[in-house]
C-alpha atoms as a PDB file:
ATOM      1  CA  UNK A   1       0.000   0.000   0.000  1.00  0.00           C
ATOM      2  CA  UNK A   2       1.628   3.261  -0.746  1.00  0.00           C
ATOM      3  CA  UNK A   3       1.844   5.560   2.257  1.00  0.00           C
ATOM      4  CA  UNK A   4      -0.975   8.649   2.148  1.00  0.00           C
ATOM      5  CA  UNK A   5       0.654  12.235   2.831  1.00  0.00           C
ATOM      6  CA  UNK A   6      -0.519  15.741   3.248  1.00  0.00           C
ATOM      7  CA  UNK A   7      -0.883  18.746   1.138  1.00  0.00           C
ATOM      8  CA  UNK A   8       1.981  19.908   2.908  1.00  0.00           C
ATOM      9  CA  UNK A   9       4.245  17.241   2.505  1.00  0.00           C
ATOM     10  CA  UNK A  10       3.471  18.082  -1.157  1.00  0.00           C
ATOM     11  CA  UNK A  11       4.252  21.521  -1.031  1.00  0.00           C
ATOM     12  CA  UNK A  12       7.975  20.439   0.267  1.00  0.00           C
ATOM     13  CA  UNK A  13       8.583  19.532  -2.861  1.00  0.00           C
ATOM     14  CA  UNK A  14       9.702  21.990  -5.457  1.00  0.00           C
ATOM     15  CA  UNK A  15       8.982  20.657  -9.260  1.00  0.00           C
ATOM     16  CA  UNK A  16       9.632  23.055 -12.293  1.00  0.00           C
ATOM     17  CA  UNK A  17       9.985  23.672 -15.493  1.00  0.00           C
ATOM     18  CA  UNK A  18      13.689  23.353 -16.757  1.00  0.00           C
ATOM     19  CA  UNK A  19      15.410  23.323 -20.449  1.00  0.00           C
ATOM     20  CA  UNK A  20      17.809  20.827 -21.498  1.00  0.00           C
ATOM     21  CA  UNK A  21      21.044  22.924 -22.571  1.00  0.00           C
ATOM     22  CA  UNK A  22      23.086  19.785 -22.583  1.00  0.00           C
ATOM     23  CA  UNK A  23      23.419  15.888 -22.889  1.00  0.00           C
ATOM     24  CA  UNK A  24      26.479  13.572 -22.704  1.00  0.00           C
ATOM     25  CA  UNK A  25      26.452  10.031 -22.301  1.00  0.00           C
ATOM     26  CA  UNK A  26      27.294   8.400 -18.700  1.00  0.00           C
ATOM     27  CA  UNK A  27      29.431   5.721 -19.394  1.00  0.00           C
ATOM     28  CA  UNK A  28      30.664   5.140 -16.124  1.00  0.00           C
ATOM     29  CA  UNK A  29      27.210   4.926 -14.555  1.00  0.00           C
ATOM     30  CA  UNK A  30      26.288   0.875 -13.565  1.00  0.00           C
ATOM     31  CA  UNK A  31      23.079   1.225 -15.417  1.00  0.00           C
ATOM     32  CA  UNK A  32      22.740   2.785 -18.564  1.00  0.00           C
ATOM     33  CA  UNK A  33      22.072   6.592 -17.933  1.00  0.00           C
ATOM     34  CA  UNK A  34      23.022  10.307 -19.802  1.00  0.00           C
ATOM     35  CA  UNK A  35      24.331  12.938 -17.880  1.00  0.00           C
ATOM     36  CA  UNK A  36      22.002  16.345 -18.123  1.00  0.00           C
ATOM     37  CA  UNK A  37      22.159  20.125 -17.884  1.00  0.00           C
ATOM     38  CA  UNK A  38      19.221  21.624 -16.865  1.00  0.00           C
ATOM     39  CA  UNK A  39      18.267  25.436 -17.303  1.00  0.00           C
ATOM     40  CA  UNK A  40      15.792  26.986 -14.885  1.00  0.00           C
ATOM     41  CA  UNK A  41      16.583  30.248 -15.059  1.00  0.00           C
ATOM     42  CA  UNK A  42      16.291  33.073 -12.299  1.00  0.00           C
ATOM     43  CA  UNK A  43      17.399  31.978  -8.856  1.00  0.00           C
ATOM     44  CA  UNK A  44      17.969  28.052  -9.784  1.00  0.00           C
ATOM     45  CA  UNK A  45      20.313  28.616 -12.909  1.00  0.00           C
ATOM     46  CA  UNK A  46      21.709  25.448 -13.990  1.00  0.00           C
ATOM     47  CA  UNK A  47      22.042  21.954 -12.491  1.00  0.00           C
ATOM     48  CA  UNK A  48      23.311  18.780 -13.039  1.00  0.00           C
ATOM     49  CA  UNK A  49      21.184  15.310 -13.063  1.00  0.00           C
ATOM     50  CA  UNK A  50      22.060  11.567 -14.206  1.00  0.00           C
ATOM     51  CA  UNK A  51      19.058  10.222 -16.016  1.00  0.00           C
ATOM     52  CA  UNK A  52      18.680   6.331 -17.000  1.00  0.00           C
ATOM     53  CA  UNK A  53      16.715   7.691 -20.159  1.00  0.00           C
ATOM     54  CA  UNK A  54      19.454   6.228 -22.577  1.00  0.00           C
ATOM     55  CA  UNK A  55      16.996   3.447 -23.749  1.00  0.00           C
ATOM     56  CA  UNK A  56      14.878   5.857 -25.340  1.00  0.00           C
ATOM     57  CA  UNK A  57      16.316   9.132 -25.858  1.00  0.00           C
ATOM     58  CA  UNK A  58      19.601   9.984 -27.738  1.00  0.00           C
ATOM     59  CA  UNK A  59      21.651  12.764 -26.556  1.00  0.00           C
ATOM     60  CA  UNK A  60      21.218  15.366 -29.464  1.00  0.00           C
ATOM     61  CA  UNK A  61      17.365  15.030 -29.524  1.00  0.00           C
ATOM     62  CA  UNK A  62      17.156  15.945 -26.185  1.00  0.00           C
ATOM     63  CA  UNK A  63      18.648  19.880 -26.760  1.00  0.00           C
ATOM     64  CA  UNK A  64      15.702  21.931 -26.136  1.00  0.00           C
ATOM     65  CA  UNK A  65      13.257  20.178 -24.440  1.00  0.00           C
ATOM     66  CA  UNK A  66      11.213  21.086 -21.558  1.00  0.00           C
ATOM     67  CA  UNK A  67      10.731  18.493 -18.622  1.00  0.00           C
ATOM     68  CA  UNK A  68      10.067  18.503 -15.059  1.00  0.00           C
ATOM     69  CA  UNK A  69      12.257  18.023 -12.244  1.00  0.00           C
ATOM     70  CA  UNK A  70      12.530  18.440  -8.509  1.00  0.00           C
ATOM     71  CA  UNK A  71      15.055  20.692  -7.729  1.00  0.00           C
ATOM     72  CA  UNK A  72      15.251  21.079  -4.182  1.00  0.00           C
ATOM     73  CA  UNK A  73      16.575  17.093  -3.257  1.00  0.00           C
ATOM     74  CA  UNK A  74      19.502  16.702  -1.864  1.00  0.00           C
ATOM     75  CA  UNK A  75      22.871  16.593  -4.411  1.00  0.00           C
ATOM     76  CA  UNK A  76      23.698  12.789  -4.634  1.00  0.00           C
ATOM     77  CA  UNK A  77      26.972  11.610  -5.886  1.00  0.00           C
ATOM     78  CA  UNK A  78      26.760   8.958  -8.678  1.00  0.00           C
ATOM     79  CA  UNK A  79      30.160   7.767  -9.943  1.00  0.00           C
ATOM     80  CA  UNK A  80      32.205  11.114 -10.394  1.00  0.00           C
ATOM     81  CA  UNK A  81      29.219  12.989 -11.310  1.00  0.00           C
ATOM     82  CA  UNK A  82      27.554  14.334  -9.116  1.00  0.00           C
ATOM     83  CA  UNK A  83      23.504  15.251  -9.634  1.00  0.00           C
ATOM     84  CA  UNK A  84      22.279  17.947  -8.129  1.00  0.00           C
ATOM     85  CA  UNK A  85      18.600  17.654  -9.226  1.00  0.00           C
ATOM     86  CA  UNK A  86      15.445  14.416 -10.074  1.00  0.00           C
ATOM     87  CA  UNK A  87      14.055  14.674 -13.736  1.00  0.00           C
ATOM     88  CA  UNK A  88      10.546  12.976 -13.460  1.00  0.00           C
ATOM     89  CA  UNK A  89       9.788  10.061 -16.060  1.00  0.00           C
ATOM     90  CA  UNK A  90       6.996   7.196 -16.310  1.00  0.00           C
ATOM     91  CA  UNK A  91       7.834   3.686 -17.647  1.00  0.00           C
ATOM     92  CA  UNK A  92       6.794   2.841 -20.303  1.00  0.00           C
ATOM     93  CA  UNK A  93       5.341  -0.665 -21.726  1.00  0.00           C
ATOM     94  CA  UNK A  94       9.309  -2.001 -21.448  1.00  0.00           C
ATOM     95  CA  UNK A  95       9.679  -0.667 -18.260  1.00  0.00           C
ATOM     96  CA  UNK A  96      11.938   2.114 -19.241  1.00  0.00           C
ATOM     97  CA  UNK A  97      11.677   5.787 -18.886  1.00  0.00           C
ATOM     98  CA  UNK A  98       9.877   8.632 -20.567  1.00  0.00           C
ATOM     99  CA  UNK A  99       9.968  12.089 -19.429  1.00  0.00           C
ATOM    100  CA  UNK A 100       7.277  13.851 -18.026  1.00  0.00           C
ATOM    101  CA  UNK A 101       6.881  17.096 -20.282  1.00  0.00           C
ATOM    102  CA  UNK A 102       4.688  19.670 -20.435  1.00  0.00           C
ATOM    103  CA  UNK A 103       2.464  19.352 -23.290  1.00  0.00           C
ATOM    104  CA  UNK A 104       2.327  23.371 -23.947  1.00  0.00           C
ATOM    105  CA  UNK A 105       5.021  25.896 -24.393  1.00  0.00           C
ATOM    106  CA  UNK A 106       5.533  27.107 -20.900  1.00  0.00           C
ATOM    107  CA  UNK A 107       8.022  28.802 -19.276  1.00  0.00           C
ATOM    108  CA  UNK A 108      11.078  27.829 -17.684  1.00  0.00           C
ATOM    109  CA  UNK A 109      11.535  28.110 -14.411  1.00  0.00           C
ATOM    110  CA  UNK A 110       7.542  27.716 -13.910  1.00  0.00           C
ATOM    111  CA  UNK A 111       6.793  25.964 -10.993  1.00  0.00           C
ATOM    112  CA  UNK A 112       4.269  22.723 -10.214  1.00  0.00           C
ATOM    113  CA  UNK A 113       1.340  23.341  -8.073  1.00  0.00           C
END
């Protein structure tokens, strides 16, 4: 059973909008994953995330897009890289991850409520 929590536990959370300025893969990671910079402009800027999207995106297709993330996790250290932000994703039929994007052209930086 997944555990119930408030409104408020929700609101801890801080999800936005964020571009993808840049992709490289992340060959050192155990499981296939890409390394990502993510633009949120204003007070955020730029962070860092490892993503185990490799099975279904390639690096140069993701330039440009939009996708949520939380950006207020702690920074967690994977291999030498260290991620400093969670891009959200779904599985898909196989099991393996799709973003979560929003499906009009919003702005960056916008935040989830």
């Amino acid at each position: 059973m997944v555990e119930k929590v408030t409104f408020s536990d929700f609101q801890k959370l801080d999800i936005r909008v964020g571009e993808i300025i840049r992709a490289e893969e992340f060959p050192e990671a155990r499981k296939p994953a890409l390394k990502l910079w993510v633009n949120f402009e204003n007070e955020i800027g730029i962070k860092k995330s490892s993503a185990q999207i490799k099975d279904n995106y390639k690096c140069t297709e993701l330039i440009g897009r939009r996708v949520l993330a939380v950006v207020n996790f702690a920074p967690r250290q994977i291999g030498k890289f260290m991620s400093e932000i969670l891009v959200l994703g779904v599985p898909d039929k196989n099991k393996q991850v799709i973003l979560i994007v929003p499906d009009e052209d919003v702005p960056v930086g916008g935040k989830v409520y």
